[in-house]
PDB file of N, CA and C in Angstrom:
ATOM      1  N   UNK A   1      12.675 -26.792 -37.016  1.00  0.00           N
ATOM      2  CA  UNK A   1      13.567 -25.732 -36.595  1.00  0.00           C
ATOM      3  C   UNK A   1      13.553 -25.656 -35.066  1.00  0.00           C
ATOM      4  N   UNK A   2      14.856 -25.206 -34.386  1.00  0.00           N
ATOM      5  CA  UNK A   2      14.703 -25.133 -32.707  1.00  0.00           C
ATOM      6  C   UNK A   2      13.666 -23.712 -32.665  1.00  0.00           C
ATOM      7  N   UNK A   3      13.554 -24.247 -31.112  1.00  0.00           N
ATOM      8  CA  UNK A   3      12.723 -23.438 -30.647  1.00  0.00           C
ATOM      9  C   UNK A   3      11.233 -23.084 -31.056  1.00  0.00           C
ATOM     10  N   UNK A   4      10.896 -23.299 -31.612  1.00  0.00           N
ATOM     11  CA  UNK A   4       9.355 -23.690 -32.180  1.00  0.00           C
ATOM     12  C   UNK A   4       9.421 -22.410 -33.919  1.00  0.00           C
ATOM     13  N   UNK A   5      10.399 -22.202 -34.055  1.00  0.00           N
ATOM     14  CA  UNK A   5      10.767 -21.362 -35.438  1.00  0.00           C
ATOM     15  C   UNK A   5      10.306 -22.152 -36.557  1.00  0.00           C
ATOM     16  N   UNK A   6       9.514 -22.106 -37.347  1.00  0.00           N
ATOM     17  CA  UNK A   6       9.258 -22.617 -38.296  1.00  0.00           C
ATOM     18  C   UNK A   6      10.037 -22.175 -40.152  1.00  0.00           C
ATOM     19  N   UNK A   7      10.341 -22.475 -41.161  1.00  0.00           N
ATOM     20  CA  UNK A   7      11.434 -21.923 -41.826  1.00  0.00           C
ATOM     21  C   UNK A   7      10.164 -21.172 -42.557  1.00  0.00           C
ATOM     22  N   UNK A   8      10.816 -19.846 -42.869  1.00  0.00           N
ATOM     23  CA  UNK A   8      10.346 -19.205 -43.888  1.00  0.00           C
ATOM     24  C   UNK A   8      10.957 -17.764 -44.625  1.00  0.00           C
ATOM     25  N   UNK A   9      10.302 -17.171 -44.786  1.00  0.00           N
ATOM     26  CA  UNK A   9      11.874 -16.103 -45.610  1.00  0.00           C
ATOM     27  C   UNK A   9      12.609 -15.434 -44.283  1.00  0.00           C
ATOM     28  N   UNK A  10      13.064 -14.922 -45.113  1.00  0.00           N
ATOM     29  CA  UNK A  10      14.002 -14.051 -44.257  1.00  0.00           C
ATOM     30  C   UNK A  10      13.777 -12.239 -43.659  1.00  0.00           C
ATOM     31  N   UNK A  11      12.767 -12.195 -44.619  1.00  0.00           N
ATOM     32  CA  UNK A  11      12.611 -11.256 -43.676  1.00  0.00           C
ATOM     33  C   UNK A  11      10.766 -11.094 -43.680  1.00  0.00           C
ATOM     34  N   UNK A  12       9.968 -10.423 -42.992  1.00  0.00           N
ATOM     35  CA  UNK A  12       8.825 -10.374 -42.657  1.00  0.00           C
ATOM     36  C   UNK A  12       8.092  -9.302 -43.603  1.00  0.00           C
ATOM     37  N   UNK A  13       8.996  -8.812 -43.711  1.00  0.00           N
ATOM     38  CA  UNK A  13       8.311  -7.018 -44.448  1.00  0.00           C
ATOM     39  C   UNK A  13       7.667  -6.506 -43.572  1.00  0.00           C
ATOM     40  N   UNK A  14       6.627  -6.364 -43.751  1.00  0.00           N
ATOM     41  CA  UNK A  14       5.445  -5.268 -42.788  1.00  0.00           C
ATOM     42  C   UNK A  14       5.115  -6.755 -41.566  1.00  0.00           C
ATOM     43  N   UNK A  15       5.474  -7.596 -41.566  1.00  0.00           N
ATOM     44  CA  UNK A  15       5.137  -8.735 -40.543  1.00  0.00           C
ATOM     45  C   UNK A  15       6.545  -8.292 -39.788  1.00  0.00           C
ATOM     46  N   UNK A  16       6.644  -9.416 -38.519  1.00  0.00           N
ATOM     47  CA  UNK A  16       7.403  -9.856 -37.498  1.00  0.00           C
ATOM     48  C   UNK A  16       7.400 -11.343 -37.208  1.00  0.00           C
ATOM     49  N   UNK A  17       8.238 -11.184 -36.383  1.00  0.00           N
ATOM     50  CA  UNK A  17       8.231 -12.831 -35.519  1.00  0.00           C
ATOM     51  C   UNK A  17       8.457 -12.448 -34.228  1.00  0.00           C
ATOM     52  N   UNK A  18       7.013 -12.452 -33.538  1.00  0.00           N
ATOM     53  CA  UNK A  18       6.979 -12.164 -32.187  1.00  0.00           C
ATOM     54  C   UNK A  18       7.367 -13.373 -31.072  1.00  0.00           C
ATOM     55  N   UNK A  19       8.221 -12.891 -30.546  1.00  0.00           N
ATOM     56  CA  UNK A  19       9.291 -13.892 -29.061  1.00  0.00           C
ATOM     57  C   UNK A  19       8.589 -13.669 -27.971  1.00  0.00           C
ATOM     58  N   UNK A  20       8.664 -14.279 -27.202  1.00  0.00           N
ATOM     59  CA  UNK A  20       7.315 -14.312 -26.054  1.00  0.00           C
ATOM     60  C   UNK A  20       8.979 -14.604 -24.987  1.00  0.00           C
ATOM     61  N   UNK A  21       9.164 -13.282 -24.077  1.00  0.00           N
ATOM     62  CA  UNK A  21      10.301 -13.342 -23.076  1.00  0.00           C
ATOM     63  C   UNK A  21       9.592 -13.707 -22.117  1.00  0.00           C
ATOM     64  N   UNK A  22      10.137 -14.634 -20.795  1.00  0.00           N
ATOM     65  CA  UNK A  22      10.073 -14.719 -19.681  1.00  0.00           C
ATOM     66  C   UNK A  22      10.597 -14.674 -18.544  1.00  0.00           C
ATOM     67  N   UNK A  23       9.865 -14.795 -17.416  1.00  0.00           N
ATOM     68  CA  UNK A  23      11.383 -15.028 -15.802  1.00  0.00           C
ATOM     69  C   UNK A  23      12.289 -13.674 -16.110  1.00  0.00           C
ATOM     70  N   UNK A  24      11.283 -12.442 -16.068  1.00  0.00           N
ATOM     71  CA  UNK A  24      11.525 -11.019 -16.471  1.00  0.00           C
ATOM     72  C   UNK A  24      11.630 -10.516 -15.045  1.00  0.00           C
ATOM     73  N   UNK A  25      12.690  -9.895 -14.304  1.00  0.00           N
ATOM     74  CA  UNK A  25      12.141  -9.275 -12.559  1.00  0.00           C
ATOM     75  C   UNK A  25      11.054  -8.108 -13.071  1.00  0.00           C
ATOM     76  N   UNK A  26      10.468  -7.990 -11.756  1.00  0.00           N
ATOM     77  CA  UNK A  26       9.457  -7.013 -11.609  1.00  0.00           C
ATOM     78  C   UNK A  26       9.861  -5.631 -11.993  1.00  0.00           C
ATOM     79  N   UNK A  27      11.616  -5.115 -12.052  1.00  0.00           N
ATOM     80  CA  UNK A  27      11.999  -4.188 -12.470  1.00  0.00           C
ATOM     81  C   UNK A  27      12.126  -3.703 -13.774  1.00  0.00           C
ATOM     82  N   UNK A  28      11.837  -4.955 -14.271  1.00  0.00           N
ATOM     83  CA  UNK A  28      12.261  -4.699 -16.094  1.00  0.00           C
ATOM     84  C   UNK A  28      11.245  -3.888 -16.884  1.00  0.00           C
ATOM     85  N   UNK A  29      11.900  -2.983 -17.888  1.00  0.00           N
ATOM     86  CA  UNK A  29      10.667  -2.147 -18.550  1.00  0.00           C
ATOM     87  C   UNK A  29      11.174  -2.250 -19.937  1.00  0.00           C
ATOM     88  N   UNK A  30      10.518  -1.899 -20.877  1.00  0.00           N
ATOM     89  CA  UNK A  30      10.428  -1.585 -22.041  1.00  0.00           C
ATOM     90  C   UNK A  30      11.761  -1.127 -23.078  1.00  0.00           C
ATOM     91  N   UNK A  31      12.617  -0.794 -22.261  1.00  0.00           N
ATOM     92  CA  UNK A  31      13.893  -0.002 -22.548  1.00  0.00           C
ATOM     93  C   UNK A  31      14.885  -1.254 -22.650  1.00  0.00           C
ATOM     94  N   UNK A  32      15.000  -2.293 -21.436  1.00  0.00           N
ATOM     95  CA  UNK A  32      15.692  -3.026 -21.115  1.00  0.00           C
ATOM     96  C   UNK A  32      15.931  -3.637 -22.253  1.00  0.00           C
ATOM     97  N   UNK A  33      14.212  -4.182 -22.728  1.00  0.00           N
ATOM     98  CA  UNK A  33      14.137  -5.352 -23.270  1.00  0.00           C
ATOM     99  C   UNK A  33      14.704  -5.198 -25.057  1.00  0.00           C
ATOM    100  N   UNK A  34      14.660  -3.450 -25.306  1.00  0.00           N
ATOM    101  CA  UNK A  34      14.778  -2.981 -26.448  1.00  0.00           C
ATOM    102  C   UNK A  34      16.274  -3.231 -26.749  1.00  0.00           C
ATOM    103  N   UNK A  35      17.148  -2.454 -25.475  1.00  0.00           N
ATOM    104  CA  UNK A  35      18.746  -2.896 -25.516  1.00  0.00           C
ATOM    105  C   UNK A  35      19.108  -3.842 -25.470  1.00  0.00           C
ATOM    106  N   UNK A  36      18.331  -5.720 -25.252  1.00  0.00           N
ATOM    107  CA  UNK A  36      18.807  -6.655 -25.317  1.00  0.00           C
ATOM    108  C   UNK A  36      18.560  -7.606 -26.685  1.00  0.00           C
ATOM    109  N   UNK A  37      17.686  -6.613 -27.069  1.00  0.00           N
ATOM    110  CA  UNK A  37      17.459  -7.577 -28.619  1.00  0.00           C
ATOM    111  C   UNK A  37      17.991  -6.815 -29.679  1.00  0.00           C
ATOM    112  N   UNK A  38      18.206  -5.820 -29.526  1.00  0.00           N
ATOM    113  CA  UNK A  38      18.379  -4.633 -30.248  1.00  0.00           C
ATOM    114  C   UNK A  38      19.950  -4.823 -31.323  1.00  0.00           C
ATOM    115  N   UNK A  39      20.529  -5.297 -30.558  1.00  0.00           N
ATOM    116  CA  UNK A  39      21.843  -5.812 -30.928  1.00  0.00           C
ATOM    117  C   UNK A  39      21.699  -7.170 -32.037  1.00  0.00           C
ATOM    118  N   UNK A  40      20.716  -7.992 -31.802  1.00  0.00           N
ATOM    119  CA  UNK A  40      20.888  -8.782 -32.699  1.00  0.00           C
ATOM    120  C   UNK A  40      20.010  -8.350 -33.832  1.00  0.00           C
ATOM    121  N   UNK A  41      19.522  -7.293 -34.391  1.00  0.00           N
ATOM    122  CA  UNK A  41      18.810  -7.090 -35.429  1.00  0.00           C
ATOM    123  C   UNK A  41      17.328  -6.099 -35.618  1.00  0.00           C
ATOM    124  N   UNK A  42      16.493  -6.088 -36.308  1.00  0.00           N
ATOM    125  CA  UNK A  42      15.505  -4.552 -36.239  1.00  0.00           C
ATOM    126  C   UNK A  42      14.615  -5.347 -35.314  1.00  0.00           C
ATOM    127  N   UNK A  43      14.508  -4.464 -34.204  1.00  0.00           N
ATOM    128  CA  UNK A  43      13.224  -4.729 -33.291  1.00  0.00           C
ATOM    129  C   UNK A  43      12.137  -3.699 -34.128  1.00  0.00           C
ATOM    130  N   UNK A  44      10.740  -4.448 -34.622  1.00  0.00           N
ATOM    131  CA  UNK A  44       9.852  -3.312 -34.466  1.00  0.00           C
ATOM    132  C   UNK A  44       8.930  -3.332 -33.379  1.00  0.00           C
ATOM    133  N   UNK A  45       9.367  -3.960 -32.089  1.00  0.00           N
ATOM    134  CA  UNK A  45       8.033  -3.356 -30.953  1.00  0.00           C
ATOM    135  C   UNK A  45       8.417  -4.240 -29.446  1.00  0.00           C
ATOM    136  N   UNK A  46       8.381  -3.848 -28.819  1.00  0.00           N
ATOM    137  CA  UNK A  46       8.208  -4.206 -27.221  1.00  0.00           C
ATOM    138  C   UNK A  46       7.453  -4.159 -26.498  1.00  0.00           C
ATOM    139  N   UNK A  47       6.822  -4.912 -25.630  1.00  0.00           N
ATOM    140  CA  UNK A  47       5.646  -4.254 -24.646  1.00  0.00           C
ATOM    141  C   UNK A  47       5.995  -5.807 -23.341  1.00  0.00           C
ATOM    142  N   UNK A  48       6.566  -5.186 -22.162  1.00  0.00           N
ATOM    143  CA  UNK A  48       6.383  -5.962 -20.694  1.00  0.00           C
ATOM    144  C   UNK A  48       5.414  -5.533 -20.365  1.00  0.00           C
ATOM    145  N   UNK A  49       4.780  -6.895 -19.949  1.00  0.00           N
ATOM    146  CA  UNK A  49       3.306  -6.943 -19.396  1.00  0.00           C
ATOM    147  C   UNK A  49       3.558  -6.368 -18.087  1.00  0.00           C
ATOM    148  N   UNK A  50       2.893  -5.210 -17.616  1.00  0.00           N
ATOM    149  CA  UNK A  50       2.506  -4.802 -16.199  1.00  0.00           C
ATOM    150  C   UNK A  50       1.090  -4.723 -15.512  1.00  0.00           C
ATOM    151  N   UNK A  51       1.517  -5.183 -14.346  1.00  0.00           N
ATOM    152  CA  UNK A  51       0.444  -5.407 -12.923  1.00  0.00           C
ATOM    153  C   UNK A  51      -0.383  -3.958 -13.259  1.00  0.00           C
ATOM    154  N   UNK A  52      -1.214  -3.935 -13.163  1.00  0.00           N
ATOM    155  CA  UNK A  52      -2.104  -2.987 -13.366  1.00  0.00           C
ATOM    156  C   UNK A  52      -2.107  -1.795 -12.028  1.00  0.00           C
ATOM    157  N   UNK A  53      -1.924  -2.318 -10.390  1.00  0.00           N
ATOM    158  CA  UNK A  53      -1.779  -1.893  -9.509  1.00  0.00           C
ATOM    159  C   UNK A  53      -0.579  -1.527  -9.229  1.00  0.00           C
ATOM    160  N   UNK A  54       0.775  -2.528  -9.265  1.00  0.00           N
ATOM    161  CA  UNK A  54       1.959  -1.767  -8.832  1.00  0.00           C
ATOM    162  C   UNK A  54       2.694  -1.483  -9.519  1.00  0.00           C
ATOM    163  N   UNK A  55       2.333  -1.339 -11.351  1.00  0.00           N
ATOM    164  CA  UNK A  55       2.788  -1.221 -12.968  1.00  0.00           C
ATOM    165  C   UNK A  55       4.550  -1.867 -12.431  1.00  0.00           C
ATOM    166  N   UNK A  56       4.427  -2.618 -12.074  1.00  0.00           N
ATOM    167  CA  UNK A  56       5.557  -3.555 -11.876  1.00  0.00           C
ATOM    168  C   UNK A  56       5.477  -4.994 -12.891  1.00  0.00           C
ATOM    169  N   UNK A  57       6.785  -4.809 -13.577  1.00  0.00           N
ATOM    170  CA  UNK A  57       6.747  -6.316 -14.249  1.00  0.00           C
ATOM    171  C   UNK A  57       6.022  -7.896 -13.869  1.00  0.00           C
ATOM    172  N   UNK A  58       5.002  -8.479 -14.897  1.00  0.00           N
ATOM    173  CA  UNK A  58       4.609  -9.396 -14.482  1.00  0.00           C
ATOM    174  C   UNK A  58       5.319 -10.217 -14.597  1.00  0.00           C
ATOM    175  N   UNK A  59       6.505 -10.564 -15.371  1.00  0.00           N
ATOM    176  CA  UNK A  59       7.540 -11.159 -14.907  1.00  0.00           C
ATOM    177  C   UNK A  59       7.615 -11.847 -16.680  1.00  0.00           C
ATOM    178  N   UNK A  60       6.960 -11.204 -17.591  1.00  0.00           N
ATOM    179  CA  UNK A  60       6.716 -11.255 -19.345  1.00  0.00           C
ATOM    180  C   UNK A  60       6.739 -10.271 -20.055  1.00  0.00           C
ATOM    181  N   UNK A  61       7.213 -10.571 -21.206  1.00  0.00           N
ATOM    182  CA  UNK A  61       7.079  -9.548 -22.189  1.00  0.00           C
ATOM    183  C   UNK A  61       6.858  -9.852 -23.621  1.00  0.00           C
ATOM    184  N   UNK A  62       6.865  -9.588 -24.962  1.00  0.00           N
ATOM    185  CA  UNK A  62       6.417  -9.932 -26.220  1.00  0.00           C
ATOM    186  C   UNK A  62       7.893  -8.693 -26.746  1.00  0.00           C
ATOM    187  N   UNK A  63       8.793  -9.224 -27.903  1.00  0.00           N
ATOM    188  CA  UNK A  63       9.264  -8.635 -28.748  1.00  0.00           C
ATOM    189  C   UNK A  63       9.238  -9.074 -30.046  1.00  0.00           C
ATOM    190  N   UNK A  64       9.138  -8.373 -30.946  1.00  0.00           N
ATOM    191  CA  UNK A  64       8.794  -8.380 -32.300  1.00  0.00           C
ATOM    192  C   UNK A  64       9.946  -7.814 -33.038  1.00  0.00           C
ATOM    193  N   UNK A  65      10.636  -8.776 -33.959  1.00  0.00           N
ATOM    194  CA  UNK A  65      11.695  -8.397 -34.783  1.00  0.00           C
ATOM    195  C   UNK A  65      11.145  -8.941 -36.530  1.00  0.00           C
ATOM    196  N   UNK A  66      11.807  -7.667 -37.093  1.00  0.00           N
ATOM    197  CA  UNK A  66      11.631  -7.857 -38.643  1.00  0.00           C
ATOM    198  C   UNK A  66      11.862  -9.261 -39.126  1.00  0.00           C
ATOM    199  N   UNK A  67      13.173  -9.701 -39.039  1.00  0.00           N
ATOM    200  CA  UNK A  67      13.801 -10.815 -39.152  1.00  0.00           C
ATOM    201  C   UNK A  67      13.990 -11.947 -39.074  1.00  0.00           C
ATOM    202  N   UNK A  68      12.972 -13.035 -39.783  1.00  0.00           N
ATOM    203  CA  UNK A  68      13.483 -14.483 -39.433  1.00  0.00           C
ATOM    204  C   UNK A  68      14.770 -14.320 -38.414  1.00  0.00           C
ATOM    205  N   UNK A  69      16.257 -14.721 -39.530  1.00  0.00           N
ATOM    206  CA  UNK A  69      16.931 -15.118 -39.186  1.00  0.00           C
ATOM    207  C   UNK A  69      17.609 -14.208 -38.285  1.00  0.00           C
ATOM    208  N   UNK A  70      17.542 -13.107 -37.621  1.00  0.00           N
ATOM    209  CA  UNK A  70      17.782 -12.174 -36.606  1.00  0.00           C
ATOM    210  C   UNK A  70      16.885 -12.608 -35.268  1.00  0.00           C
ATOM    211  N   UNK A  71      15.523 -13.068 -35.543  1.00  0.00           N
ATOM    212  CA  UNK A  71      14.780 -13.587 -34.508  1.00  0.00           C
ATOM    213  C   UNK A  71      15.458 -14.707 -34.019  1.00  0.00           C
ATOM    214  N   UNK A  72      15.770 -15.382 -35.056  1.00  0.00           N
ATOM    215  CA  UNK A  72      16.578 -17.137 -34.792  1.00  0.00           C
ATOM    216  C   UNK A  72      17.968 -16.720 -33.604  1.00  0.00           C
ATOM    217  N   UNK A  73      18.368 -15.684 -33.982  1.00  0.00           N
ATOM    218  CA  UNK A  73      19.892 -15.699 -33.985  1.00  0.00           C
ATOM    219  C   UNK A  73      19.839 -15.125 -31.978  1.00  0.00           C
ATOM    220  N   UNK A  74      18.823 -14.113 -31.897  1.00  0.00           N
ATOM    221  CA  UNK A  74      18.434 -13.804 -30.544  1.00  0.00           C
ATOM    222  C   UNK A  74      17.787 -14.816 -29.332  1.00  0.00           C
ATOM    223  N   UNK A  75      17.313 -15.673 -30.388  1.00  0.00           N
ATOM    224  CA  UNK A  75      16.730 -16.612 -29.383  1.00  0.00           C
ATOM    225  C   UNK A  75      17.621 -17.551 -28.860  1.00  0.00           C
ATOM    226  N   UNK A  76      18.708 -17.901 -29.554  1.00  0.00           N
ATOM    227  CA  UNK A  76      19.592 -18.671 -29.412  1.00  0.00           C
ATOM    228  C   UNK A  76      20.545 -18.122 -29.016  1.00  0.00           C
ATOM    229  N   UNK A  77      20.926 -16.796 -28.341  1.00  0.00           N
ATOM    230  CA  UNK A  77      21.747 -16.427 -27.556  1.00  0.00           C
ATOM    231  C   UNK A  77      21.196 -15.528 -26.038  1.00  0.00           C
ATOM    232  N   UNK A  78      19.656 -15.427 -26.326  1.00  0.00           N
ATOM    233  CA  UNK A  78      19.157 -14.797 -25.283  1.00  0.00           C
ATOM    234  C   UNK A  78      18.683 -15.962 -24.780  1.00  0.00           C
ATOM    235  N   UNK A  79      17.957 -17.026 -24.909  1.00  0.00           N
ATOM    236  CA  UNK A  79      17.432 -18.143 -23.901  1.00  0.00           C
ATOM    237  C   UNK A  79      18.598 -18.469 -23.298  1.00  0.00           C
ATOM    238  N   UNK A  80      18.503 -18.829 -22.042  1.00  0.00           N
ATOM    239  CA  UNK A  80      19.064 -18.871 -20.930  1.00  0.00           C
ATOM    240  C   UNK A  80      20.009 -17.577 -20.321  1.00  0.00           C
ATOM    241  N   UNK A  81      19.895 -16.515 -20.853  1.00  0.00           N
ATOM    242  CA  UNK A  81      20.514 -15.281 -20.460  1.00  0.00           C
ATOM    243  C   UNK A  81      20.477 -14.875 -19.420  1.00  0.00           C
ATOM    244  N   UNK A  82      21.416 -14.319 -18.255  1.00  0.00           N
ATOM    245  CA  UNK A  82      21.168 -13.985 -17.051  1.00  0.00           C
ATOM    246  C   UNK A  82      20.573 -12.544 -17.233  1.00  0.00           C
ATOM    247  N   UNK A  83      19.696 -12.453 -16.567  1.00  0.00           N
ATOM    248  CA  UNK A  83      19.303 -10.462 -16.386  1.00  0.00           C
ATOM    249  C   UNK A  83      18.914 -10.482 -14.816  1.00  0.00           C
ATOM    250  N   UNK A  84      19.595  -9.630 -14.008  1.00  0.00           N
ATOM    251  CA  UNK A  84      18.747  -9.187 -12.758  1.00  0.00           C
ATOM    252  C   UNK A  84      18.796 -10.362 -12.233  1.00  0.00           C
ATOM    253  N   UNK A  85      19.813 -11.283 -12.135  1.00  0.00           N
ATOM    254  CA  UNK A  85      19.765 -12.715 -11.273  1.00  0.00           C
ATOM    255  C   UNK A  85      19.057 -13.518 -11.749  1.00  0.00           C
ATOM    256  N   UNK A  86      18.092 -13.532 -12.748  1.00  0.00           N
ATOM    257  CA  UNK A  86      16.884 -14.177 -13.508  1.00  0.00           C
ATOM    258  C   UNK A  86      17.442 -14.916 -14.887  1.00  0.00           C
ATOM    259  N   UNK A  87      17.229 -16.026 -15.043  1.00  0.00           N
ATOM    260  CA  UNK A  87      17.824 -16.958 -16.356  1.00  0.00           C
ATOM    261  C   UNK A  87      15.914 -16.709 -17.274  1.00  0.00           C
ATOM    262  N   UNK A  88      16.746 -15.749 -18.355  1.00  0.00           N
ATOM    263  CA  UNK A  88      15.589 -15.154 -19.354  1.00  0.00           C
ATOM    264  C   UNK A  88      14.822 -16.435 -19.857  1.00  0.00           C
ATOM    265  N   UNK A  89      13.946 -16.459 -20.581  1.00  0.00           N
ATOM    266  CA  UNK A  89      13.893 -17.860 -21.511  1.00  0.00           C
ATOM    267  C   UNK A  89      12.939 -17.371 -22.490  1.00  0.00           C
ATOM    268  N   UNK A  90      13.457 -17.444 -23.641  1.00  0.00           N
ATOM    269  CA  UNK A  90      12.851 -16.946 -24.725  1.00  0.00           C
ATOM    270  C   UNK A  90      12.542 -17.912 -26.183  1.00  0.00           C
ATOM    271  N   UNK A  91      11.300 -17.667 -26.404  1.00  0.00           N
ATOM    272  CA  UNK A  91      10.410 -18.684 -27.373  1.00  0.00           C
ATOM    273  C   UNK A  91       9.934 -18.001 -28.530  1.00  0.00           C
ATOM    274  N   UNK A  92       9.651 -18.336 -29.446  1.00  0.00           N
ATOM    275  CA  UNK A  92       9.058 -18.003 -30.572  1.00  0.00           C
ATOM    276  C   UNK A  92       7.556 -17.966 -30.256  1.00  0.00           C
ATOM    277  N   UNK A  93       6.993 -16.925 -30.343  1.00  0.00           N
ATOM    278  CA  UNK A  93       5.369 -16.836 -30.088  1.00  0.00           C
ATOM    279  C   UNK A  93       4.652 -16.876 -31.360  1.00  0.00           C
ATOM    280  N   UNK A  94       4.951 -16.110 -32.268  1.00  0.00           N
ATOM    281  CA  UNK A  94       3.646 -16.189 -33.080  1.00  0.00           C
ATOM    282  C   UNK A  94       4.636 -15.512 -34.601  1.00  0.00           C
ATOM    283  N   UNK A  95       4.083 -15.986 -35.858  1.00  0.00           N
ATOM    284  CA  UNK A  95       4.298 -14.699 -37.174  1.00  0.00           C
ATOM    285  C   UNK A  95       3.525 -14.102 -36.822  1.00  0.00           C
ATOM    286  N   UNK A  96       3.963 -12.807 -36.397  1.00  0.00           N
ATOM    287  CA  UNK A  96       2.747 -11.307 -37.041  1.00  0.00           C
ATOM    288  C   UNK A  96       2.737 -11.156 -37.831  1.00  0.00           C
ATOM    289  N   UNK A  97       1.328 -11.030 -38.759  1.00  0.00           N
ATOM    290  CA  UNK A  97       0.680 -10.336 -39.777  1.00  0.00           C
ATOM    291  C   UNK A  97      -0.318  -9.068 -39.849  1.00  0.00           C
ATOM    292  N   UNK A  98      -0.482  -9.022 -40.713  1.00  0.00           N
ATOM    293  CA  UNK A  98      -1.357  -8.018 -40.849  1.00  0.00           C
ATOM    294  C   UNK A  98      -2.872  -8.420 -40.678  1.00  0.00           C
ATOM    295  N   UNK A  99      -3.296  -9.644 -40.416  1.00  0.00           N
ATOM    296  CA  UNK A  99      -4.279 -10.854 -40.308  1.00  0.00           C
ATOM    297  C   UNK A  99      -4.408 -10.163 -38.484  1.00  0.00           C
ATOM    298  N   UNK A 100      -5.385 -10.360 -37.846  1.00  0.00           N
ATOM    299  CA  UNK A 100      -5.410  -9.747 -36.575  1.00  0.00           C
ATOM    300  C   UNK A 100      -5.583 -11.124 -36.037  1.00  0.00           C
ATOM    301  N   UNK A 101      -6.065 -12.260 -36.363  1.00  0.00           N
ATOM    302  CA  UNK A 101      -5.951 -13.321 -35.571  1.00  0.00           C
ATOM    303  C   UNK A 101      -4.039 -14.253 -35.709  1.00  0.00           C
ATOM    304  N   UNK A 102      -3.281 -13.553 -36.364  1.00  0.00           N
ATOM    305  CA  UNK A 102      -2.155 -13.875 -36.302  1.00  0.00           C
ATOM    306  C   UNK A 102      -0.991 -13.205 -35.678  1.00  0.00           C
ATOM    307  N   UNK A 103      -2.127 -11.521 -34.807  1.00  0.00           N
ATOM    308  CA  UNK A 103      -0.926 -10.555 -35.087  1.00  0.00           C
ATOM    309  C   UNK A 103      -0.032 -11.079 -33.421  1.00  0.00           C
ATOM    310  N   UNK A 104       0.920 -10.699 -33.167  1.00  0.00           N
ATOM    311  CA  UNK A 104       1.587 -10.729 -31.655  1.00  0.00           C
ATOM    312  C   UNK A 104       0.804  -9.914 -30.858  1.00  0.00           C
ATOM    313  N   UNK A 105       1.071 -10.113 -29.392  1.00  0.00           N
ATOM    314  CA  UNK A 105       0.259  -9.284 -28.273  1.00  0.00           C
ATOM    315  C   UNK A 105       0.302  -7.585 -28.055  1.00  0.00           C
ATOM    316  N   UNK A 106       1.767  -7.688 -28.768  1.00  0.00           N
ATOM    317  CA  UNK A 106       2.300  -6.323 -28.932  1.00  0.00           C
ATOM    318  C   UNK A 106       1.139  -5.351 -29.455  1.00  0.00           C
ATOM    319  N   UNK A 107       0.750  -6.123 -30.939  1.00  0.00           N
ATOM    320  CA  UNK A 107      -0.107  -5.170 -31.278  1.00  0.00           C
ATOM    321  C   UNK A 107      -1.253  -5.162 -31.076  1.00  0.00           C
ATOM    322  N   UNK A 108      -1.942  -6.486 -30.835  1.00  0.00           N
ATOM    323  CA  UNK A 108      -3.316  -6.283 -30.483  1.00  0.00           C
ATOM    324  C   UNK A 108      -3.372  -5.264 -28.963  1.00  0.00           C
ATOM    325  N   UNK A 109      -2.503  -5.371 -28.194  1.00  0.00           N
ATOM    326  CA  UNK A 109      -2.554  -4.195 -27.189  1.00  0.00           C
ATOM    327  C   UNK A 109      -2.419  -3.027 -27.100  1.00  0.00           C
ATOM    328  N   UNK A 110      -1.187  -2.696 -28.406  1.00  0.00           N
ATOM    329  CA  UNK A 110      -1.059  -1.649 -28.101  1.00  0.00           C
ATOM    330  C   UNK A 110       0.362  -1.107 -27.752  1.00  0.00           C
ATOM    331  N   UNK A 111       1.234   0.204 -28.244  1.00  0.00           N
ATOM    332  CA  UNK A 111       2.348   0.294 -27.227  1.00  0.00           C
ATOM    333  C   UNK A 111       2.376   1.377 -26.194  1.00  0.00           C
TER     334      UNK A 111
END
């Protein structure tokens, strides 16, 4: 499958398929990233990584959607996306489970 998507059902249930965003500006927050995936299907979680000192974007983020094929469908219209002068690039990171060595960053961190 593109993008490192591997096939499996269609939807996750209590799992996700966490997308690992990048080449995020330092302005981007949590909101942004919700209104850009949001459209292609159920986000359950967001979290842009911030600098601890100037809580300014590290220039990453992790989103988590219910949906195989809603994850598929975002990645393939958000990689290469312009935001903020910045060409996005977005990957398939991980299945979340309920397994903690499988879950996305989202949750082992926290929102």
């Amino acid at each position: 499958m593109p993008n490192g998507l591997s096939a499996g059902s269609g939807s996750g249930g209590s799992n996700g398929w966490c997308l690992f965003v990048y080449n995020l500006s330092p302005d981007t927050d949590d909101k942004i990233l919700w209104q850009l995936f949001g459209p292609f299907g159920a986000v359950r979680s967001v979290k842009v990584m911030r600098d601890f000192t100037t809580q300014k974007c590290k220039g990453f983020g992790f989103v988590t959607m219910s949906n195989y094929d809603e994850a598929l469908v975002a990645i393939t219209y958000l990689n290469g996306f312009q935001l903020s002068n910045r060409i996005l690039q977005v990957i398939n990171w991980c299945f979340s489970s309920s397994s903690r060595n499988s879950q996305c960053p989202v949750e082992l961190l926290g929102n």
